[in-house]
N, C-alpha and C. Protein backbone atom coordinates (compact mmCIF):
# COMPACT_ATOMS: atom_id res chain seq x y z
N UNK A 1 20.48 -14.77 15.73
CA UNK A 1 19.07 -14.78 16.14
C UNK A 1 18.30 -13.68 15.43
N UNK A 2 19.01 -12.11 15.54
CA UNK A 2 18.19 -11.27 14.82
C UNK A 2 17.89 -11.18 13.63
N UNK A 3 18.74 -11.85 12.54
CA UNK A 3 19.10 -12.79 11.00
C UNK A 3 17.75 -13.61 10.89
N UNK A 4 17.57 -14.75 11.23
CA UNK A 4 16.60 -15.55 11.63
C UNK A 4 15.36 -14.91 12.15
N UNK A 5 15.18 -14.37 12.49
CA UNK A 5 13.99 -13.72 13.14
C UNK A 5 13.58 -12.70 11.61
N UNK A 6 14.69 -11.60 11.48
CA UNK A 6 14.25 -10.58 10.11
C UNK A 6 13.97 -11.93 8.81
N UNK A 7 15.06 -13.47 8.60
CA UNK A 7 14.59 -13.98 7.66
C UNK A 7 13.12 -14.30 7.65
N UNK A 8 12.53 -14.65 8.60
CA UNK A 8 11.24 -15.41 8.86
C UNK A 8 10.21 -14.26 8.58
N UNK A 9 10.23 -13.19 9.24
CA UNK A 9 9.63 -11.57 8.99
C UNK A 9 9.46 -11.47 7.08
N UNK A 10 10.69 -11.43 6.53
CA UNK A 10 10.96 -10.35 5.08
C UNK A 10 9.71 -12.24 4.70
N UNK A 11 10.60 -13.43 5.01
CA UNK A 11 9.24 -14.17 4.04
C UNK A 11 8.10 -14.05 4.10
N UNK A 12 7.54 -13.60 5.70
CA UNK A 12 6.17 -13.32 5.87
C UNK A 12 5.15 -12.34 5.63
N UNK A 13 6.15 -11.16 5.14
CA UNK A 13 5.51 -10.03 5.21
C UNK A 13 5.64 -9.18 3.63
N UNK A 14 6.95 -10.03 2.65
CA UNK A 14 7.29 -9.26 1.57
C UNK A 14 6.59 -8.69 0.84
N UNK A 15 5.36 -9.61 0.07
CA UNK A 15 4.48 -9.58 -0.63
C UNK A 15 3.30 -7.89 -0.47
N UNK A 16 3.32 -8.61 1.29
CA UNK A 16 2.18 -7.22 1.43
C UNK A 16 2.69 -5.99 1.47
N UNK A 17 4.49 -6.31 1.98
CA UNK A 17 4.93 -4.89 1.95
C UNK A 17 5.25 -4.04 0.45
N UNK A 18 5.37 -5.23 -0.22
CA UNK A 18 5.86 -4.68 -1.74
C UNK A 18 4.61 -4.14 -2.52
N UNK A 19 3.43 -5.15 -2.14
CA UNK A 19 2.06 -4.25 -2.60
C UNK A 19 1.60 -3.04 -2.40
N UNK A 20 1.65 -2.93 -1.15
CA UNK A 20 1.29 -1.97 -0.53
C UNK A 20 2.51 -0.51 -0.96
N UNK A 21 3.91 -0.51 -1.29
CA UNK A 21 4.36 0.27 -1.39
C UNK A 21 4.51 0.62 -3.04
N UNK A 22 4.19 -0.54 -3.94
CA UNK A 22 3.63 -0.26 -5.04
C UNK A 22 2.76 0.64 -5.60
N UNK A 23 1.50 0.38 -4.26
CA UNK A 23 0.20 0.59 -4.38
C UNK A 23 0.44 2.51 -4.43
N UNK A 24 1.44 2.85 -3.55
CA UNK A 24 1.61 4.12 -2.98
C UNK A 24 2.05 4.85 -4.18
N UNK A 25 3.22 3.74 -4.99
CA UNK A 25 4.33 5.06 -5.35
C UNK A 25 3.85 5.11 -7.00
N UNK A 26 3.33 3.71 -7.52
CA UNK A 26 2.71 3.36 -8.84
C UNK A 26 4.09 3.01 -9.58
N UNK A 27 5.21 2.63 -9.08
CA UNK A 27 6.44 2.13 -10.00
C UNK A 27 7.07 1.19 -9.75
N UNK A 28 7.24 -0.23 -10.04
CA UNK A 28 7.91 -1.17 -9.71
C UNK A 28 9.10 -1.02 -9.09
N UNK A 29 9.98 -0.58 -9.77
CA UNK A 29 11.37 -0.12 -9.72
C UNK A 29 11.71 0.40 -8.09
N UNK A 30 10.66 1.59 -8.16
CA UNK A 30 10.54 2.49 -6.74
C UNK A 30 10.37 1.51 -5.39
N UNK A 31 9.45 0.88 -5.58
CA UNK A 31 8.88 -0.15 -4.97
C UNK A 31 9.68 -1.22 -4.26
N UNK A 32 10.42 -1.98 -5.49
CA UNK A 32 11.67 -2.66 -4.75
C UNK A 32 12.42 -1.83 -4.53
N UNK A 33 13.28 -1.02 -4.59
CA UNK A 33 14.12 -0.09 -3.80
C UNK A 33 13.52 0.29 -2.75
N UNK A 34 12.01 0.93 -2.26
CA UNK A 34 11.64 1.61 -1.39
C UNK A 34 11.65 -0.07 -0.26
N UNK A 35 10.80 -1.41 -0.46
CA UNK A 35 10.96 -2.59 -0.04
C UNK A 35 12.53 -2.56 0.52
N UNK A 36 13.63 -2.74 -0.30
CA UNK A 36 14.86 -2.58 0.27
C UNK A 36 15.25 -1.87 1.60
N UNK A 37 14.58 -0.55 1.41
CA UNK A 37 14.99 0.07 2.22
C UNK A 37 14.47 -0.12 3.68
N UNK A 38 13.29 -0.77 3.23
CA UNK A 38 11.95 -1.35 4.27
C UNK A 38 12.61 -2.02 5.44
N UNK A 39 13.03 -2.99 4.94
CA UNK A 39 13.78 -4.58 5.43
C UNK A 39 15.31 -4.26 6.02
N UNK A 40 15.72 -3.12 5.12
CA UNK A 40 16.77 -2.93 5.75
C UNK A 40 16.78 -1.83 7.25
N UNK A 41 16.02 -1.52 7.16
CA UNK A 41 15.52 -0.04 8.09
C UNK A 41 14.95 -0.74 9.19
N UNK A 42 14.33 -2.28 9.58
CA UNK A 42 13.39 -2.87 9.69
C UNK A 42 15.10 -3.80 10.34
N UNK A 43 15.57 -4.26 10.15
CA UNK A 43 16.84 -4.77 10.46
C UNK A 43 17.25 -3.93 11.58
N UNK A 44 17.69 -2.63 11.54
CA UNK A 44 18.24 -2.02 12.11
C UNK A 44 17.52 -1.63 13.66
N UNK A 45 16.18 -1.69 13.55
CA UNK A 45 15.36 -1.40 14.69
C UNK A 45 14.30 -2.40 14.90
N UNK A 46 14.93 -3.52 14.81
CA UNK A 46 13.82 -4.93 14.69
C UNK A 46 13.83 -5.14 16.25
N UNK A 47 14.71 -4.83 17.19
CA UNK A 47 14.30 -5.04 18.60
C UNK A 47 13.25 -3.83 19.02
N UNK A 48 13.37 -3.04 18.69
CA UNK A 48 12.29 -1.89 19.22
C UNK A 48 11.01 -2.27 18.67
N UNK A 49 10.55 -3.21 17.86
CA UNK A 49 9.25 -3.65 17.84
C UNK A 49 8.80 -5.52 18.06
N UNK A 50 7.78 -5.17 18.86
CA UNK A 50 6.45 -6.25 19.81
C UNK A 50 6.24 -7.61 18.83
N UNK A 51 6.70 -8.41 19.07
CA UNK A 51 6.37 -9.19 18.07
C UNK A 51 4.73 -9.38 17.58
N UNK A 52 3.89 -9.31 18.57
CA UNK A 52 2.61 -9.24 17.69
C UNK A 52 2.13 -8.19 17.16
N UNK A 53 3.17 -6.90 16.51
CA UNK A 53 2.87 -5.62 16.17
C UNK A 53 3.59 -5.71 15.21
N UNK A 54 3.86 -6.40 14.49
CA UNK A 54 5.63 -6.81 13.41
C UNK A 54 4.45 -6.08 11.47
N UNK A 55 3.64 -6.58 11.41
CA UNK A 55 3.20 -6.08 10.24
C UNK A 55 2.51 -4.88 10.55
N UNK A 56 1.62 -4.44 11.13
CA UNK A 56 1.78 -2.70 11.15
C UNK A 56 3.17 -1.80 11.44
N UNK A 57 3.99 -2.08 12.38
CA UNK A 57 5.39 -1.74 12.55
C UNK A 57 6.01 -1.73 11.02
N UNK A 58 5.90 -2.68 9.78
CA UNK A 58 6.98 -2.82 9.22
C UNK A 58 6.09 -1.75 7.90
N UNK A 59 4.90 -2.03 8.18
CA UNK A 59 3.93 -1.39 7.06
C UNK A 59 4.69 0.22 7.42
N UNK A 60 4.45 0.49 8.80
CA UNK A 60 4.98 2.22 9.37
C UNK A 60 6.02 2.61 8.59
N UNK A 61 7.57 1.43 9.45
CA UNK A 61 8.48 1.88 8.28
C UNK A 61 8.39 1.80 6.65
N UNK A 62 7.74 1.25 6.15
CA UNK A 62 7.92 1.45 4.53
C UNK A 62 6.80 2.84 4.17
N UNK A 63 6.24 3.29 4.97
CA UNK A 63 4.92 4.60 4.36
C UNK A 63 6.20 5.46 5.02
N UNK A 64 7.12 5.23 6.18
CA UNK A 64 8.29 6.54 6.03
C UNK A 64 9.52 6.59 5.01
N UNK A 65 9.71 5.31 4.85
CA UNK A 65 10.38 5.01 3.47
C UNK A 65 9.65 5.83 2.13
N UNK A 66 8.85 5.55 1.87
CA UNK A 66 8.14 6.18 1.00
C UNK A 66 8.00 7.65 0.76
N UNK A 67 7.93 8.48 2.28
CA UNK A 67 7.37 9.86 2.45
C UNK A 67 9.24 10.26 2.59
N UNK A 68 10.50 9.87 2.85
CA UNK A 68 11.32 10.21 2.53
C UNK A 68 11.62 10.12 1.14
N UNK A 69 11.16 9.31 0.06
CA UNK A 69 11.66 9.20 -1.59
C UNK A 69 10.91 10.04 -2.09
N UNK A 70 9.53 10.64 -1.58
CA UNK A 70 8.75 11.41 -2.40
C UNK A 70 9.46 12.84 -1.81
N UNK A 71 10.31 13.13 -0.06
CA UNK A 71 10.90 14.14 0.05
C UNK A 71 11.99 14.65 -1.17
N UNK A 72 12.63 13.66 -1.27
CA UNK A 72 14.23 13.39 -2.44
C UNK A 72 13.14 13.49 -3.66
N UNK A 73 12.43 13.25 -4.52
CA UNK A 73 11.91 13.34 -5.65
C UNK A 73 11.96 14.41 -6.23
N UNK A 74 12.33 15.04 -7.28
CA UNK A 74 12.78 16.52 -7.70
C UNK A 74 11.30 16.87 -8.13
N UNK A 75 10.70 16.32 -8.43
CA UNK A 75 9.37 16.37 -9.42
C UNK A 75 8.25 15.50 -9.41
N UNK A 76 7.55 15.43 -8.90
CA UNK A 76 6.38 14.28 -8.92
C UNK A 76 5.37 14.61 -10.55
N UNK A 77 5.13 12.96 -10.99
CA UNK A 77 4.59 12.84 -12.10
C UNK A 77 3.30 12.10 -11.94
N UNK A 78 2.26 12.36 -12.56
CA UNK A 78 1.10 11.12 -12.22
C UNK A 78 1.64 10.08 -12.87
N UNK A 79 1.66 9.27 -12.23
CA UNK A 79 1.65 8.29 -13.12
C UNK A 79 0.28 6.77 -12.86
N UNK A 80 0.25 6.46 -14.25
CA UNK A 80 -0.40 5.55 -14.32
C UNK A 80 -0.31 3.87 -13.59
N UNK A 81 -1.28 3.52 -12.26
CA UNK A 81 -0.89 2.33 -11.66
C UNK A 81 -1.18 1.34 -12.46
N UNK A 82 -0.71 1.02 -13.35
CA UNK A 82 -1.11 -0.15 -14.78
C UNK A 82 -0.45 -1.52 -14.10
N UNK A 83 0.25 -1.60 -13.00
CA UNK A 83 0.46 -3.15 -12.41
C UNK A 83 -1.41 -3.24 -12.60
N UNK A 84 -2.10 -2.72 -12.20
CA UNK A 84 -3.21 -3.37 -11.36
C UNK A 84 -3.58 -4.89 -12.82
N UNK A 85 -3.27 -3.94 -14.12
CA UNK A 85 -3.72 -5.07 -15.25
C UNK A 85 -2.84 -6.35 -14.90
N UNK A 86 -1.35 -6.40 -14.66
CA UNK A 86 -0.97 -8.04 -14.73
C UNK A 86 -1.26 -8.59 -13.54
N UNK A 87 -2.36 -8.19 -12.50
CA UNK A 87 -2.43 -8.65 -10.99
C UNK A 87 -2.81 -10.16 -11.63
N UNK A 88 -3.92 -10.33 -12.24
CA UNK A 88 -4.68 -11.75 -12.16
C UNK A 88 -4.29 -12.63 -13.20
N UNK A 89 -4.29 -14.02 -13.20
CA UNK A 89 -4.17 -14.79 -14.59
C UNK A 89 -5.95 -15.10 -14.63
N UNK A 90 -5.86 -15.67 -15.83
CA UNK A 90 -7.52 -15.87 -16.31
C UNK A 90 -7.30 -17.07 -17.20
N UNK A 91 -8.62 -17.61 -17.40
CA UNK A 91 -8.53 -18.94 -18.04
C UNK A 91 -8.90 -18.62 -19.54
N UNK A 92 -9.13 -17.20 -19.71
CA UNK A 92 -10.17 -17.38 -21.01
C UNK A 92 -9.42 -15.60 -21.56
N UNK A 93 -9.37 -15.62 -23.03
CA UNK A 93 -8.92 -14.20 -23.06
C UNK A 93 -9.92 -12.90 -22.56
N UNK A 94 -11.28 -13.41 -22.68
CA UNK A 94 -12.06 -12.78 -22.15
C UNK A 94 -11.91 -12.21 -21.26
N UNK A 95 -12.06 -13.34 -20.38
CA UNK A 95 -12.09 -12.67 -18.42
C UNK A 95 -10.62 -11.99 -18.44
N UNK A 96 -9.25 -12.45 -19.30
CA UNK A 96 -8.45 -11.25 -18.96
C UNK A 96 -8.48 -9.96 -19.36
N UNK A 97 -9.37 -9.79 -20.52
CA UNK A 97 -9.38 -8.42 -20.99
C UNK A 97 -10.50 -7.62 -20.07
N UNK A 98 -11.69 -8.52 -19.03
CA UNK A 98 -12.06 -7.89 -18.56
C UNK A 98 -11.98 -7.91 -17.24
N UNK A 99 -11.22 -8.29 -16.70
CA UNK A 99 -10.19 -8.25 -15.39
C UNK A 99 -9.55 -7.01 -15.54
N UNK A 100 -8.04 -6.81 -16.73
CA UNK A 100 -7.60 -6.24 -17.17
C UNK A 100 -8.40 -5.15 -17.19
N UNK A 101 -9.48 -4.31 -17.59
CA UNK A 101 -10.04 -3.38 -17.56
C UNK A 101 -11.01 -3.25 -16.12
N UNK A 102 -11.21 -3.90 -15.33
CA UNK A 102 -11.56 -3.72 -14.21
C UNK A 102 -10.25 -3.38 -13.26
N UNK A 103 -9.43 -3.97 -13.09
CA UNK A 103 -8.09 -3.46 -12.21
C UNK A 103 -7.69 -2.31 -13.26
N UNK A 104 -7.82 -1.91 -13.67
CA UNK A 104 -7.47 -0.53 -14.61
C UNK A 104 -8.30 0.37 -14.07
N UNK A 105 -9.62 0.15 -13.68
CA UNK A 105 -10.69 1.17 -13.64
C UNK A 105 -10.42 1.70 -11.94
N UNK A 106 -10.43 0.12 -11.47
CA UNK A 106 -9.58 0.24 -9.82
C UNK A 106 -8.64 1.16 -9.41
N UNK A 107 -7.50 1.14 -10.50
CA UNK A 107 -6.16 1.77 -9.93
C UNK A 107 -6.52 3.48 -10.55
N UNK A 108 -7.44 4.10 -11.53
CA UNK A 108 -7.49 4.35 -12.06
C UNK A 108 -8.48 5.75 -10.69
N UNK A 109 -9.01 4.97 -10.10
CA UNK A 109 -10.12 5.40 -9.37
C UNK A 109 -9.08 5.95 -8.26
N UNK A 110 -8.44 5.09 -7.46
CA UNK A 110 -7.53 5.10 -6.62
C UNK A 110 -6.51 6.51 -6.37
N UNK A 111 -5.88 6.63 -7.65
CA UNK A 111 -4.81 7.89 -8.21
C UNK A 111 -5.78 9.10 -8.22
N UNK A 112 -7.16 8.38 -8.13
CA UNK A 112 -7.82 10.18 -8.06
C UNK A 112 -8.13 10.15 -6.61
N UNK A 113 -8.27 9.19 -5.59
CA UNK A 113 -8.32 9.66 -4.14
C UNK A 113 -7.09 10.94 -3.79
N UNK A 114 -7.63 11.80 -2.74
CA UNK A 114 -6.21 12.27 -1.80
C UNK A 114 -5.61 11.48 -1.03
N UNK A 115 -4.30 12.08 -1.10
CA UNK A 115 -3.25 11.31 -0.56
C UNK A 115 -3.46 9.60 0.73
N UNK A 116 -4.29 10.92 1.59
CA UNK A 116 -4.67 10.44 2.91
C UNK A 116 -5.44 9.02 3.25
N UNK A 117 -6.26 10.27 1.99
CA UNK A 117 -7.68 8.66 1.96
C UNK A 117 -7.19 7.66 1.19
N UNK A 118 -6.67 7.50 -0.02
CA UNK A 118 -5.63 6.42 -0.47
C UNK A 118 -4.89 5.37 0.52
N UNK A 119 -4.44 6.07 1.51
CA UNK A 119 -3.45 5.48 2.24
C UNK A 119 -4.23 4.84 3.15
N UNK A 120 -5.51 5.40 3.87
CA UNK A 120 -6.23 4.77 4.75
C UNK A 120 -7.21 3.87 3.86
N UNK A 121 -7.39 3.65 2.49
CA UNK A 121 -7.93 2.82 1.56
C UNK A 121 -7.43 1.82 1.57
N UNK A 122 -5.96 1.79 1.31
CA UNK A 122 -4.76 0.56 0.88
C UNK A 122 -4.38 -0.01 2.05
N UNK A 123 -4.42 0.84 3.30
CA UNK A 123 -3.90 0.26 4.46
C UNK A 123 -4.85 -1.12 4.99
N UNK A 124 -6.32 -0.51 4.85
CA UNK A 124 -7.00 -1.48 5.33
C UNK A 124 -7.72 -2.73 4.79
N UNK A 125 -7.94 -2.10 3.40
CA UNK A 125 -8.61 -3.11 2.54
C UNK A 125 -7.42 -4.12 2.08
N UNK A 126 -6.44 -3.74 1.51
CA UNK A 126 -5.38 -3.93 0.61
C UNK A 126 -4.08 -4.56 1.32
N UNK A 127 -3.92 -3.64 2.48
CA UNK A 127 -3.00 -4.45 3.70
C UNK A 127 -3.47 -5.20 4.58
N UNK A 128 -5.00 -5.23 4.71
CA UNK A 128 -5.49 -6.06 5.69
C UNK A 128 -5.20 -5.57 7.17
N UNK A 129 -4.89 -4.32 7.46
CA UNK A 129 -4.35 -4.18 9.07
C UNK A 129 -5.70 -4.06 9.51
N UNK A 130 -5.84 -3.56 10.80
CA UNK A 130 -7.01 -3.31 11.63
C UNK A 130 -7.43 -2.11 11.58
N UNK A 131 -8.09 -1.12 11.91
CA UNK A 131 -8.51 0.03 12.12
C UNK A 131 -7.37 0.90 12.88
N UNK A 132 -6.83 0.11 14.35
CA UNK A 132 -6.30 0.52 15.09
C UNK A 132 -5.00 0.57 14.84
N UNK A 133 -4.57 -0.61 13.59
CA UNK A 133 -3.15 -0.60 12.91
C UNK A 133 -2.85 0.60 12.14
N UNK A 134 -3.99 0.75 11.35
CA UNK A 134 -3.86 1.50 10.51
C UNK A 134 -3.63 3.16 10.60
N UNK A 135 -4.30 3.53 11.34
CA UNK A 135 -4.10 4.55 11.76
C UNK A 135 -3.08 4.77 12.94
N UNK A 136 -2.54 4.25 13.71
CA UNK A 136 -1.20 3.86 14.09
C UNK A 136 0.08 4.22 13.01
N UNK A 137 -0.32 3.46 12.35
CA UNK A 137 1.09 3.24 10.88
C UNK A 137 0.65 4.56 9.60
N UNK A 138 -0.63 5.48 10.42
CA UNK A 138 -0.49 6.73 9.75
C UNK A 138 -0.13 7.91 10.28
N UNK A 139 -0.25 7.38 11.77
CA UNK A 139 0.39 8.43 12.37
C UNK A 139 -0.77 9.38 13.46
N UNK A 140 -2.14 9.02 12.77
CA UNK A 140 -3.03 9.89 13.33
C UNK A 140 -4.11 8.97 14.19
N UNK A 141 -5.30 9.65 14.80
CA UNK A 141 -6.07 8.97 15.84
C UNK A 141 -6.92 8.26 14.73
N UNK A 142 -7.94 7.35 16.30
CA UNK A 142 -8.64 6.33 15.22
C UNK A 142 -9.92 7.01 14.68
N UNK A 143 -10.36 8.15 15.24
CA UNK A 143 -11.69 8.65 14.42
C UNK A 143 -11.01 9.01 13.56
N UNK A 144 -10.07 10.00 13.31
CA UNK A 144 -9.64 10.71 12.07
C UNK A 144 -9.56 10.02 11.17
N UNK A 145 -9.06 8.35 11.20
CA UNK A 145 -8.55 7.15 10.42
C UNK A 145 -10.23 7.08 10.05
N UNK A 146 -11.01 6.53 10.43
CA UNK A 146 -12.43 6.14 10.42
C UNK A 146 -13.02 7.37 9.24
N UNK A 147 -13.05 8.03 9.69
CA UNK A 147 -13.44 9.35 8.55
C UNK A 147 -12.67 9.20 7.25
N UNK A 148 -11.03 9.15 7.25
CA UNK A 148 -10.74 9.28 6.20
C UNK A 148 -11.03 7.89 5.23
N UNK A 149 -11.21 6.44 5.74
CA UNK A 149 -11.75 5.18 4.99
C UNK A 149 -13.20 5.82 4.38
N UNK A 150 -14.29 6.17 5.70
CA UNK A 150 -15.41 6.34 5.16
C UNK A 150 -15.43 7.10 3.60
N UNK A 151 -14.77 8.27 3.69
CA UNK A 151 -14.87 9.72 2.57
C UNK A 151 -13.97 8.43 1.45
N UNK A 152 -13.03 8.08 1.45
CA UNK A 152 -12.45 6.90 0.74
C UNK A 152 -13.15 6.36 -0.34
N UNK A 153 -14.22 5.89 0.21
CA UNK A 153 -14.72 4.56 0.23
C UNK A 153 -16.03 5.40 -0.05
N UNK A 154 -17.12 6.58 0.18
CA UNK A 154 -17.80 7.11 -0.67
C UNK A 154 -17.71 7.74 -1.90
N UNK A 155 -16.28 8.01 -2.05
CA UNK A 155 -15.75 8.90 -3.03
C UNK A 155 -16.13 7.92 -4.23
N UNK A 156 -15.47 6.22 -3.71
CA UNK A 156 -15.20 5.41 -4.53
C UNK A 156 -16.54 4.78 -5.26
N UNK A 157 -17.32 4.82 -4.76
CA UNK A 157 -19.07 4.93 -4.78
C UNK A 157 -19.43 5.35 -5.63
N UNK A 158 -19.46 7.06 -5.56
CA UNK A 158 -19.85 8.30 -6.41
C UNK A 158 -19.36 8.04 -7.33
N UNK A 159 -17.84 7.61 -7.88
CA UNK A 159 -16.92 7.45 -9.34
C UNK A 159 -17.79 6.85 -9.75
N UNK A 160 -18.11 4.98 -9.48
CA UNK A 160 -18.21 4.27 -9.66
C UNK A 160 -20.25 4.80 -10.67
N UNK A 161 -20.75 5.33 -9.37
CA UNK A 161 -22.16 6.00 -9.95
C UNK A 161 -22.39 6.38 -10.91
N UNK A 162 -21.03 7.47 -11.42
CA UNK A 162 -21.21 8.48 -12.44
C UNK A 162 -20.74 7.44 -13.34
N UNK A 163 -19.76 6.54 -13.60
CA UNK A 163 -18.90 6.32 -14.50
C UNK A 163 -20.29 4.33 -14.88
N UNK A 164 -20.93 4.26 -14.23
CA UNK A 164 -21.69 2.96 -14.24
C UNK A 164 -22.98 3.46 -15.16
């Protein structure tokens, strides 16, 4: 039963969890391993969570998945989120080169948020959770969550101002 239940979960939820932990770490590689660890971690304590709480719950465990690999990391590097270029197909070379340079400018914008606001960026827009998910699966209250989208999401404004 608990097999069946996690299979139905990892099909329903993979995608957003693998984005979203992409979105965090900027490395494929990291990503499915950190996902691995998601599903498997997510296995182990799949009765301690509500079934209508199953995608903020699983989003929680993979941002502690995550904040344990960046603990183990000897060295943090910026690195460049360049998935954002193969996100879209396009019909025309055009629109991919300027897709391609729009999800560039995106991810580009993103790596210069802080940590926080990133996370309350990706959680809500990007994961689709709720307000109340989101800040849940960050750990902190919902004004604090609310503030850190807003500053987010003006920051992303101002780039956009200077750089338009």
């Amino acid at each position: 039963m608990k097999t069946n239940n996690l299979d139905s979960i990892y099909r329903n939820h993979v995608k957003d969890v693998y984005r979203y932990l992409r979105s965090l770490c900027g490395d494929h590689y990291a990503a499915e391993d950190l996902m691995q660890e998601t599903f498997y971690r997510a296995y182990l304590y799949l009765e301690d969570c509500k079934e209508d709480k199953i995608k903020p719950w699983l989003f929680r465990v993979a941002y502690n998945a995550f904040v344990d690999y960046k603990r183990k990391e000897s060295r943090s590097a910026a690195q460049e989120p360049s998935y954002f270029m193969r996100l879209g197909h396009s019909d025309t070379p055009e629109d991919a080169l300027l897709r391609s340079e729009r999800w560039s400018e995106i991810g580009r914008l993103l790596a210069e948020l802080p940590e926080q606001q990133r996370q309350a960026l990706l959680l809500f827009d990007f994961g689709q959770l709720s307000y109340q998910e989101a800040s849940t699966t960050m750990g902190i209250g919902l004004s604090h969550y609310k503030i850190l989208l807003f500053r987010a999401r003006q920051r992303l404004r101002e780039a956009e101002r200077k750089d338009g």
